[in-house]
PDB file of N, CA and C in Angstrom:
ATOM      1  N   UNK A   1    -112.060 -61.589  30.594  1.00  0.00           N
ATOM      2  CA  UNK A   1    -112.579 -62.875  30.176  1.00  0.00           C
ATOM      3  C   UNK A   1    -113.640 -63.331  31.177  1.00  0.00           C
ATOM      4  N   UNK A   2    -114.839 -63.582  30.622  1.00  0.00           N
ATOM      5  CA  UNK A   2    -115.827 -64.071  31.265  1.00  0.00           C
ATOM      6  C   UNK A   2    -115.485 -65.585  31.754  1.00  0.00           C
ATOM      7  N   UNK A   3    -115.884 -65.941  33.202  1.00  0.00           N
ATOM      8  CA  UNK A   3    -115.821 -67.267  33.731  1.00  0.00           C
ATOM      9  C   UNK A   3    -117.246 -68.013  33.907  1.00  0.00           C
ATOM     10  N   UNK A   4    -117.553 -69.163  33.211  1.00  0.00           N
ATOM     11  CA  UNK A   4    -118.622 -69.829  33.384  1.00  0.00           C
ATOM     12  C   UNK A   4    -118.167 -71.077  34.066  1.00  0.00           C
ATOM     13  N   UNK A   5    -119.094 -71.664  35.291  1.00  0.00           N
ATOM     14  CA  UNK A   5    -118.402 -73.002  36.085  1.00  0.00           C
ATOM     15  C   UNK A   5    -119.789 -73.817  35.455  1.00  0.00           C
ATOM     16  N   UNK A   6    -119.584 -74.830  35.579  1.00  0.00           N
ATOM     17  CA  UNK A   6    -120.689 -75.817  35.528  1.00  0.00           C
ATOM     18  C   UNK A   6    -120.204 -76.868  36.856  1.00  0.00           C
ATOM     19  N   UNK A   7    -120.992 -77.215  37.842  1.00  0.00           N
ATOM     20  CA  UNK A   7    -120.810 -78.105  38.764  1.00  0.00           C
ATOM     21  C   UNK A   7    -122.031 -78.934  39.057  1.00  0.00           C
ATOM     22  N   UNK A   8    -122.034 -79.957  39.983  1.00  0.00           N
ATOM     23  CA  UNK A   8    -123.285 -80.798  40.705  1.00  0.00           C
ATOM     24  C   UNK A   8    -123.477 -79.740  41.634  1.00  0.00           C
ATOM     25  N   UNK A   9    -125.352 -79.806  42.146  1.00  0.00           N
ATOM     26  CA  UNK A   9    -125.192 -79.453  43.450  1.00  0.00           C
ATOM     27  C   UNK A   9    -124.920 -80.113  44.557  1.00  0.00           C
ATOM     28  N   UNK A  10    -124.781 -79.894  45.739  1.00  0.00           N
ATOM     29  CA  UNK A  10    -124.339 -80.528  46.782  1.00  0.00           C
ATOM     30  C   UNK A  10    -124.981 -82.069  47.236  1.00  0.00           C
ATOM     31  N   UNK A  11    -126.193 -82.246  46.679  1.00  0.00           N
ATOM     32  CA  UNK A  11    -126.575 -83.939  46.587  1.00  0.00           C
ATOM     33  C   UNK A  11    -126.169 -84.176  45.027  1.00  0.00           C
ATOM     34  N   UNK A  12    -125.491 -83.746  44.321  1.00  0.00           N
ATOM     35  CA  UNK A  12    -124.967 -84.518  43.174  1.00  0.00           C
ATOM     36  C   UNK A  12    -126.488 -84.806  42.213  1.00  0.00           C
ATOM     37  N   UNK A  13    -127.474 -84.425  42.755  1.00  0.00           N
ATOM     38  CA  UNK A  13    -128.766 -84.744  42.012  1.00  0.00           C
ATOM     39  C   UNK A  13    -128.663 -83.954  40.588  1.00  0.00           C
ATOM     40  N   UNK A  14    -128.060 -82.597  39.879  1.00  0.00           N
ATOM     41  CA  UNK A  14    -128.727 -81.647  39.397  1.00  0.00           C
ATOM     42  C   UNK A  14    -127.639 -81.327  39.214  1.00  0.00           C
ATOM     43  N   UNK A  15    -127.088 -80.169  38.099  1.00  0.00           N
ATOM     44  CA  UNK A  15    -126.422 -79.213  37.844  1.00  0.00           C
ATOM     45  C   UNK A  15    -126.770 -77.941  37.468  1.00  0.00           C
ATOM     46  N   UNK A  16    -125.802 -77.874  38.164  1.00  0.00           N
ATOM     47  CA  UNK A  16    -125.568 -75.946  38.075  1.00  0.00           C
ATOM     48  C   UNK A  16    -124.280 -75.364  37.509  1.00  0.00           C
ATOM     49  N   UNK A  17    -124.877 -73.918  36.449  1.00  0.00           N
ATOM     50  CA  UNK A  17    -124.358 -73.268  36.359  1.00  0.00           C
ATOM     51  C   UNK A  17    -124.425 -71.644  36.565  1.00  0.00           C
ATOM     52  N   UNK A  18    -122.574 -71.343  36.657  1.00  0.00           N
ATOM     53  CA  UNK A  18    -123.115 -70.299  36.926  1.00  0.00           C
ATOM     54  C   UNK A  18    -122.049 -69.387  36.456  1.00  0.00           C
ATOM     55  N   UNK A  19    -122.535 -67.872  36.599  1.00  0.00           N
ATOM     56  CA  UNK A  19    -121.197 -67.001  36.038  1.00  0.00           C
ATOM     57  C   UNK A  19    -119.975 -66.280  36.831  1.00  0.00           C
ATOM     58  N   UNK A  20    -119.330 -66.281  36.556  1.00  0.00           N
ATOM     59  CA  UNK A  20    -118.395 -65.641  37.279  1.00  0.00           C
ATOM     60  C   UNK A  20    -118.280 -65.793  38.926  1.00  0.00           C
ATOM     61  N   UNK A  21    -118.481 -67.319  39.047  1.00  0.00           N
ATOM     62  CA  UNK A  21    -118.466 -67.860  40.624  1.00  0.00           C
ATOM     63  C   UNK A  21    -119.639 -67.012  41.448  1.00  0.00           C
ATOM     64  N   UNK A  22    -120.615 -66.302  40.626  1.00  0.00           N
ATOM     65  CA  UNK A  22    -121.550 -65.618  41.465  1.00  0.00           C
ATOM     66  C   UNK A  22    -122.760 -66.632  41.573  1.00  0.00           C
ATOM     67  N   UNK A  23    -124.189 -66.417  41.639  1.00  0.00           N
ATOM     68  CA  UNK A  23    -125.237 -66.979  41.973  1.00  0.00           C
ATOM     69  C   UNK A  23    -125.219 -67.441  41.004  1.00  0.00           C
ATOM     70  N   UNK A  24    -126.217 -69.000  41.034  1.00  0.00           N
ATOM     71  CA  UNK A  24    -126.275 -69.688  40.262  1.00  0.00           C
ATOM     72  C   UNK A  24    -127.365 -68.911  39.034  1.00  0.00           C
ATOM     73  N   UNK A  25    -126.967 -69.390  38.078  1.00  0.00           N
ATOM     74  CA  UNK A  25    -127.930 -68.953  36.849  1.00  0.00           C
ATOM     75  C   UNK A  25    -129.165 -69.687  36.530  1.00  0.00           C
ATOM     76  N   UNK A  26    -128.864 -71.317  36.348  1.00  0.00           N
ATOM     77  CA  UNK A  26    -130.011 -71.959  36.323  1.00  0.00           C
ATOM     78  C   UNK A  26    -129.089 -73.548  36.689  1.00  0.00           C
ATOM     79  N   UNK A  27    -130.369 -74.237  36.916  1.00  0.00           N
ATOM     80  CA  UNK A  27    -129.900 -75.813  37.705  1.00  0.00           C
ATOM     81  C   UNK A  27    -130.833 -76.717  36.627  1.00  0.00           C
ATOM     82  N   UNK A  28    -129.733 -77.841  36.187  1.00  0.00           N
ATOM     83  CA  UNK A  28    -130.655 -78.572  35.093  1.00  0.00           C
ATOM     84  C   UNK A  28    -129.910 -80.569  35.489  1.00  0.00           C
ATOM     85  N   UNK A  29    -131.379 -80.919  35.016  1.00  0.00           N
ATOM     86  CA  UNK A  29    -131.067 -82.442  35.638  1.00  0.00           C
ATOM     87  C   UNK A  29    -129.974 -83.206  34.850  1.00  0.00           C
ATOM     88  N   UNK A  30    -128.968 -82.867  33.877  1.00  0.00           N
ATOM     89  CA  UNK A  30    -128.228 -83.771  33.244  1.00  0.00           C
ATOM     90  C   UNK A  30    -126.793 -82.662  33.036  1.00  0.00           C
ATOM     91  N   UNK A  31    -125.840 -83.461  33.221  1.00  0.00           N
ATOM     92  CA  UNK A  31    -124.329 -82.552  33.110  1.00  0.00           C
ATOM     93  C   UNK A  31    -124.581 -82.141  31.780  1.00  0.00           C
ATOM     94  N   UNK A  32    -124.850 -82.887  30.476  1.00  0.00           N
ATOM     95  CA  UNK A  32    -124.379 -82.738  29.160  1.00  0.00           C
ATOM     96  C   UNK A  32    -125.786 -81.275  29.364  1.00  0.00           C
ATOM     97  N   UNK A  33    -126.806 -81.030  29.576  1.00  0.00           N
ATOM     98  CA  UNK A  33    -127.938 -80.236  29.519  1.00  0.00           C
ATOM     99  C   UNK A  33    -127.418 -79.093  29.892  1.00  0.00           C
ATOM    100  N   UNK A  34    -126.684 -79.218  30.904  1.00  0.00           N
ATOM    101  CA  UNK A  34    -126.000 -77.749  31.552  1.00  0.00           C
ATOM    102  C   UNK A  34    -124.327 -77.566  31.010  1.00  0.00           C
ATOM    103  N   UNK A  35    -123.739 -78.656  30.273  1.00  0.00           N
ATOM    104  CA  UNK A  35    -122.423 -78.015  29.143  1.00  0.00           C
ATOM    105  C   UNK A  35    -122.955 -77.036  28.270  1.00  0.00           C
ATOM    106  N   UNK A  36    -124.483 -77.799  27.999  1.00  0.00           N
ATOM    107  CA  UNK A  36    -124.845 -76.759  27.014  1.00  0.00           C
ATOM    108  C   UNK A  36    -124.873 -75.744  26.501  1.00  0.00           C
ATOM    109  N   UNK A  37    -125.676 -75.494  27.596  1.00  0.00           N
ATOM    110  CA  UNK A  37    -126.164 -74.098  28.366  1.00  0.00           C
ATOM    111  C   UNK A  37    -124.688 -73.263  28.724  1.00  0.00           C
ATOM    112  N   UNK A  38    -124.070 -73.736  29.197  1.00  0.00           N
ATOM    113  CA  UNK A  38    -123.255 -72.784  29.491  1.00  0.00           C
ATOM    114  C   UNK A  38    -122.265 -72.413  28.204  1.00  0.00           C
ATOM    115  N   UNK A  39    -122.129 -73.659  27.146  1.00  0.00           N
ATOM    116  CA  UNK A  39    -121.540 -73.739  26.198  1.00  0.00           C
ATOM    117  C   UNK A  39    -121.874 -72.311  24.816  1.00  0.00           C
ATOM    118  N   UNK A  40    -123.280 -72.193  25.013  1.00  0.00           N
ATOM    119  CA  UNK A  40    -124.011 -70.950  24.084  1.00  0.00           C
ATOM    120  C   UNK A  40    -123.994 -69.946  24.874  1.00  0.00           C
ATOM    121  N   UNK A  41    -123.647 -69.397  26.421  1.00  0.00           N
ATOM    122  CA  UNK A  41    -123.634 -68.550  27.102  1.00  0.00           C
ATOM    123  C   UNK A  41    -122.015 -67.794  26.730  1.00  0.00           C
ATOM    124  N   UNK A  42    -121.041 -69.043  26.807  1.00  0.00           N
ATOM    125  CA  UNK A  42    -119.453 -69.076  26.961  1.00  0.00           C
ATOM    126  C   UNK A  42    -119.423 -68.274  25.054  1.00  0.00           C
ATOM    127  N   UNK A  43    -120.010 -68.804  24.221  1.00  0.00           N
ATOM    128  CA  UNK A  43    -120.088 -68.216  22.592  1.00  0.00           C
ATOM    129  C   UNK A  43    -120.403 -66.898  22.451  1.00  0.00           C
ATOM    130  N   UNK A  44    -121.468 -66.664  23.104  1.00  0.00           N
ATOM    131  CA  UNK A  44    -122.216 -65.019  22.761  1.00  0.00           C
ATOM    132  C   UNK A  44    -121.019 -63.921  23.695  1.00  0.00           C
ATOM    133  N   UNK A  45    -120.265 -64.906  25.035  1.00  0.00           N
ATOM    134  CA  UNK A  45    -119.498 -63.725  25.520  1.00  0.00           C
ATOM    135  C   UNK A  45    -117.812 -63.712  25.271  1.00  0.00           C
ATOM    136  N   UNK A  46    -117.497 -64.062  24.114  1.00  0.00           N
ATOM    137  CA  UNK A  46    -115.932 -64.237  24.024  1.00  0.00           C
ATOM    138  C   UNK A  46    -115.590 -63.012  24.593  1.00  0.00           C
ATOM    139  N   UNK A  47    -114.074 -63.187  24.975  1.00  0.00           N
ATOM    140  CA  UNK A  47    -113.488 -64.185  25.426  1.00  0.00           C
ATOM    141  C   UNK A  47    -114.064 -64.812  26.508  1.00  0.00           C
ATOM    142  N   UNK A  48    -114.483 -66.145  26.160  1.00  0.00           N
ATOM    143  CA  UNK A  48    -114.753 -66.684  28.068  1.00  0.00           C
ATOM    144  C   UNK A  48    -114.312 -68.544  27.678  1.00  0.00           C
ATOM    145  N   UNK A  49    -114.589 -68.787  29.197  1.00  0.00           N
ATOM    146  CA  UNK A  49    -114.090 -69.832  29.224  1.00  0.00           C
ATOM    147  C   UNK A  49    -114.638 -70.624  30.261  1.00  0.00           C
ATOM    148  N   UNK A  50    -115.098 -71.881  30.333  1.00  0.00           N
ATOM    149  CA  UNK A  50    -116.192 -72.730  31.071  1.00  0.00           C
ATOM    150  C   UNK A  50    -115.170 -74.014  31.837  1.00  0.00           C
ATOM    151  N   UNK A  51    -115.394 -73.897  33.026  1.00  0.00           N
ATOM    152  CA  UNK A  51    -114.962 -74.791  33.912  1.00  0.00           C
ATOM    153  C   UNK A  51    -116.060 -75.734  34.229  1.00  0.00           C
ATOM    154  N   UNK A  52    -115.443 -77.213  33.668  1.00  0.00           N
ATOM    155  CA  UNK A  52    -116.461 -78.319  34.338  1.00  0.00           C
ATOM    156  C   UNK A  52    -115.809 -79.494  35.378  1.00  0.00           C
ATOM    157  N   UNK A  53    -116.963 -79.005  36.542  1.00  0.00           N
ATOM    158  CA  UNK A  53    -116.254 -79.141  38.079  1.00  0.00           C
ATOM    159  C   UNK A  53    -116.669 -80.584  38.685  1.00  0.00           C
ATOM    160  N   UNK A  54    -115.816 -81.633  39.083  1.00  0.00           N
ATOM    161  CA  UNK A  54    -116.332 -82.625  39.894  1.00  0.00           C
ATOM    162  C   UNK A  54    -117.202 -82.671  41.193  1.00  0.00           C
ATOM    163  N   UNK A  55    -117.516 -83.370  41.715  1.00  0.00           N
ATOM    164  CA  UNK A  55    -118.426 -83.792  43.075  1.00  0.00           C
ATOM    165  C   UNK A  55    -117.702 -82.647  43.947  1.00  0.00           C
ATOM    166  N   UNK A  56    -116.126 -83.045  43.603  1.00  0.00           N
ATOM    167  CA  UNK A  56    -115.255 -82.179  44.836  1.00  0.00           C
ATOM    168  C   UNK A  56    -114.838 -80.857  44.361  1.00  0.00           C
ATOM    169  N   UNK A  57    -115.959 -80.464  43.358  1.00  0.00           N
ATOM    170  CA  UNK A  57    -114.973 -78.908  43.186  1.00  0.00           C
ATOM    171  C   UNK A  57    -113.982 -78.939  42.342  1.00  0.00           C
ATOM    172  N   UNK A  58    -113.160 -80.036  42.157  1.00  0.00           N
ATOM    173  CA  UNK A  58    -111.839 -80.178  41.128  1.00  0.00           C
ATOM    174  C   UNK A  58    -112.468 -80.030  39.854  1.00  0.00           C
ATOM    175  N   UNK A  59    -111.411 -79.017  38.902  1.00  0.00           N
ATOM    176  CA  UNK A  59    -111.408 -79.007  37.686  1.00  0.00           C
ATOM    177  C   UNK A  59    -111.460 -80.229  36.576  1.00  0.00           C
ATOM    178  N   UNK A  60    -112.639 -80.857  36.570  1.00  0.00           N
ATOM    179  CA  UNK A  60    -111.986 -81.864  34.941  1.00  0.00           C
ATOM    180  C   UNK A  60    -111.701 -81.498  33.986  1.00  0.00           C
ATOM    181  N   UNK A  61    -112.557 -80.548  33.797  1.00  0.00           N
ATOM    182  CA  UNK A  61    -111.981 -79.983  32.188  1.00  0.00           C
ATOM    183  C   UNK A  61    -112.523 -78.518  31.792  1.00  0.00           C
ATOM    184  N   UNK A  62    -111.012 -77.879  30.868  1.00  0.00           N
ATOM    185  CA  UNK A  62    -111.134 -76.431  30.650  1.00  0.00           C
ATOM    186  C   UNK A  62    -111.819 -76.127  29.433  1.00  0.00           C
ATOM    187  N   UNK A  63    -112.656 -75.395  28.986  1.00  0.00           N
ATOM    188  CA  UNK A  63    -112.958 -75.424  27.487  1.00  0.00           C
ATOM    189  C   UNK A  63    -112.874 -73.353  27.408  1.00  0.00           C
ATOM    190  N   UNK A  64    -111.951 -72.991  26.063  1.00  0.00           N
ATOM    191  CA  UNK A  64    -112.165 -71.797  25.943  1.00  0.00           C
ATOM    192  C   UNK A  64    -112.960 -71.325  24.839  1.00  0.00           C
ATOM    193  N   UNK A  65    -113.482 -70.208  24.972  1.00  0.00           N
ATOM    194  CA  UNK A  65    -113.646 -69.689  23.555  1.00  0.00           C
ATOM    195  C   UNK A  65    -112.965 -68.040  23.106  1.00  0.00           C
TER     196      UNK A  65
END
């Protein structure tokens, strides 16, 4: 199962996502812009599943496909 994270970067300015806890893929100015993105990434690779991460790293919410 593929892992996609979506998080802030470290000034909270921007989000990032990325795959499988490796390098970031791409950084976009709005959370919902980068659910997106990771949301049509998480579709084309079932099984996967997208972690969206607070300020602190904590899990808010799991989404699978």
């Amino acid at each position: 199962m593929k892992e996609y994270s979506v998080a802030p970067n470290k000034d909270v300015t921007g989000w990032i996502v990325k795959i499988e806890d490796i390098a970031p893929t791409d950084e976009y100015d709005e959370r919902d812009t980068a659910l997106e993105k990771a949301k049509e990434m998480a579709e084309q690779n079932k099984p996967s599943r997208i972690l969206v991460l607070d300020q602190n790293h904590e899990v808010e919410e799991e989404i699978k496909y």
